[in-house]
Protein backbone atom coordinates (compact mmCIF):
# COMPACT_ATOMS: atom_id res chain seq x y z
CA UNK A 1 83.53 64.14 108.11
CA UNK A 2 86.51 64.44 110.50
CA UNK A 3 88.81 65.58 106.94
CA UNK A 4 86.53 68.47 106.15
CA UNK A 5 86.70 69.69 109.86
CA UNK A 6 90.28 69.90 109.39
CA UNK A 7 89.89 71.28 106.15
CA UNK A 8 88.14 73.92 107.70
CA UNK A 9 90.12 74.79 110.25
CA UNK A 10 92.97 74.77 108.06
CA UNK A 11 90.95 77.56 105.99
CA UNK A 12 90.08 79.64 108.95
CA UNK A 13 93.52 79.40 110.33
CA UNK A 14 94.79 80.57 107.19
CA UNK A 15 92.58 83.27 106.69
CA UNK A 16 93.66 84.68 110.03
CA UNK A 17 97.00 84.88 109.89
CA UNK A 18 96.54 86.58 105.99
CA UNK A 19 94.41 89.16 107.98
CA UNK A 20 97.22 89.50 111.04
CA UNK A 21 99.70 89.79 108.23
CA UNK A 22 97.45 92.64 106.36
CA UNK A 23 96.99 94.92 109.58
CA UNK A 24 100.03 94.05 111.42
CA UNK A 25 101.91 95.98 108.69
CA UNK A 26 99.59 98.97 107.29
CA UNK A 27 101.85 101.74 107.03
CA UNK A 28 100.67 105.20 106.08
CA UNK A 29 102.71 105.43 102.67
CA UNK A 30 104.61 108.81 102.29
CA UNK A 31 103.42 111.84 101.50
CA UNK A 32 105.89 114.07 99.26
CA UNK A 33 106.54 117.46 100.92
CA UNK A 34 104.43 120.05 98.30
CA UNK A 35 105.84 123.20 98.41
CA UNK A 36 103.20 126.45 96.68
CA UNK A 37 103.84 130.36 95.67
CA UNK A 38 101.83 131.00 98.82
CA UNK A 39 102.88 128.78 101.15
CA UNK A 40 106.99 127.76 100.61
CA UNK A 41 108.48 125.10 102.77
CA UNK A 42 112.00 125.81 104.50
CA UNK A 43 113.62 123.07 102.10
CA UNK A 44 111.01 122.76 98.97
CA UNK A 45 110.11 119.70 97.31
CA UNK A 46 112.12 117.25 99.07
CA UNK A 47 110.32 114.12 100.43
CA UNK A 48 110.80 112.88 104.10
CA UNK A 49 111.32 109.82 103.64
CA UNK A 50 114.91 108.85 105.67
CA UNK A 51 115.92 105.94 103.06
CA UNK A 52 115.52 108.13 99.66
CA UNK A 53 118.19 110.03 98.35
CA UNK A 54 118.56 111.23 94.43
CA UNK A 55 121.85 112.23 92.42
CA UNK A 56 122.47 115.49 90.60
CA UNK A 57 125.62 116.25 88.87
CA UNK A 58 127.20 119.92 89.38
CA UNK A 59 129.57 119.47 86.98
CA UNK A 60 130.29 116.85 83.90
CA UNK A 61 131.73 113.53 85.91
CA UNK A 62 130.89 114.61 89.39
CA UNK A 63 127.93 113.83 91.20
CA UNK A 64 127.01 114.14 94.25
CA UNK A 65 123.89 112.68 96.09
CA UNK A 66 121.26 115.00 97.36
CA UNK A 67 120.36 114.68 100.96
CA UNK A 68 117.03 113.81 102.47
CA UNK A 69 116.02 116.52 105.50
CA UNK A 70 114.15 115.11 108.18
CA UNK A 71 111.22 116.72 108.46
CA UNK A 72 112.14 118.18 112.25
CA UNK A 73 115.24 119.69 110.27
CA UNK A 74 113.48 120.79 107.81
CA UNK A 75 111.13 123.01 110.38
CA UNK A 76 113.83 123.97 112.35
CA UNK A 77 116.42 124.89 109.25
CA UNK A 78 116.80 126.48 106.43
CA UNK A 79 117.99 126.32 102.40
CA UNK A 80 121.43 126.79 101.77
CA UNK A 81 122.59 130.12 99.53
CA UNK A 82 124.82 128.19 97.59
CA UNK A 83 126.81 125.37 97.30
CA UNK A 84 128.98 126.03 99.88
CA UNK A 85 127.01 128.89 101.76
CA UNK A 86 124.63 129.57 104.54
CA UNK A 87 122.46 133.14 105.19
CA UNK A 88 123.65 135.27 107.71
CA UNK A 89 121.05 134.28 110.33
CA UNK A 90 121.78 131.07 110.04
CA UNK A 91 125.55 130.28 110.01
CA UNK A 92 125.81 126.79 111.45
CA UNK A 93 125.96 124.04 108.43
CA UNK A 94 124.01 120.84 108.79
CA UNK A 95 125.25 117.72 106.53
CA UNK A 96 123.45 114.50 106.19
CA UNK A 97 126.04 111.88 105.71
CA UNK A 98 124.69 107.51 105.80
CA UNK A 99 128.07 106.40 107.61
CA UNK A 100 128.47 109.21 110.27
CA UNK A 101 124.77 110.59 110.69
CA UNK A 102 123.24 113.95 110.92
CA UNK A 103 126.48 116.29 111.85
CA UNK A 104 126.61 120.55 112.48
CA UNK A 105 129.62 122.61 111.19
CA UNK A 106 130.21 125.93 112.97
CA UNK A 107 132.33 128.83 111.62
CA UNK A 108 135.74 127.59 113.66
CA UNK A 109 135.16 123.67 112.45
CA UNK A 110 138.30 123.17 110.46
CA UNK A 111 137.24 123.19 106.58
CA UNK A 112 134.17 124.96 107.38
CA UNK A 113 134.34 126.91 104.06
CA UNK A 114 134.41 124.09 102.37
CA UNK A 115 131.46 122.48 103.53
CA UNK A 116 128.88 121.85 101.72
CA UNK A 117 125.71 121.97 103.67
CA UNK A 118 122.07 120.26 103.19
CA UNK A 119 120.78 122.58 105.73
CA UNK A 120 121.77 125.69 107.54
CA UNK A 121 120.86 126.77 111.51
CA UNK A 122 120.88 129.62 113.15
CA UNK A 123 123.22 128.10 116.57
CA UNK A 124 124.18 124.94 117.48
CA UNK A 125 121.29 124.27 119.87
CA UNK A 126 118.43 124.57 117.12
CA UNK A 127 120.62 121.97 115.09
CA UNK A 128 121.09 119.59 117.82
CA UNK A 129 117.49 120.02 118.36
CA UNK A 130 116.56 119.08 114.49
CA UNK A 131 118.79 115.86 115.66
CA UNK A 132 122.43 116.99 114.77
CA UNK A 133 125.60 116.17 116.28
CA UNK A 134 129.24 117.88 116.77
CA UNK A 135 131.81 116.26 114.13
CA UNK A 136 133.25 113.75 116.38
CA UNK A 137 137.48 115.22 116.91
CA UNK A 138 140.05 113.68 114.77
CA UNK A 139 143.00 112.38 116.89
């Protein structure tokens, strides 16, 4: 008798710590940014998920990887013009870079032409508000 006691303790203990282990980590998964005619997102069809990243190649032999906006950025911000170009009303370059972080280009930055920008801002606050930083000085 005392071996199935055990036994069944064993079972319940087991059973509870599979449960613990179940709910302890129930993360929403993501939900891909969806982007309609009627209803456009500032940066369209890009997930917000701060770990993915894609490649695209511009040109035969180069690539470079697409940047992820976090979703604050991506309320705060908007889409580049081109490659290398922000609108107007909304000068200040935003590039999303895994070694240095989430760093703002303004029109005097040295190589600001350049830049190629994931997202564009209209000052420096809004940016540093979407969780951007100054380039840190060389020297």
């Amino acid at each position: 008798m005392n071996t199935q006691l055990k036994h069944h303790q064993w079972s319940i203990g087991l059973t509870l710590l599979a449960v613990l282990m179940l709910t302890s980590c129930g993360k929403k998964p993501e939900e891909p940014v969806s982007s309609t005619p009627e209803n456009p997102t500032a940066i369209s069809q890009v997930k917000s998920s701060p770990t993915a990243a894609t490649t695209t190649s511009k040109k035969p032999g180069e690539s470079r990887t697409k940047a992820v906006i976090p979703p604050e950025a991506e309320k705060l911000g908007v889409k580049p013009q081109g490659e290398t170009t922000c609108p107007s009303d909304a000068p200040v370059k935003g590039n999303i870079t895994k070694k240095r972080g989430n760093i703002y280009h303004v029109a005097k930055s040295p190589d600001y032409n350049k830049t190629k920008p994931d997202i564009c801002f209209k000052d420096q606050a809004t940016a540093e508000k979407a969780g951007f930083r100054a380039p840190k000085q060389a020297g």
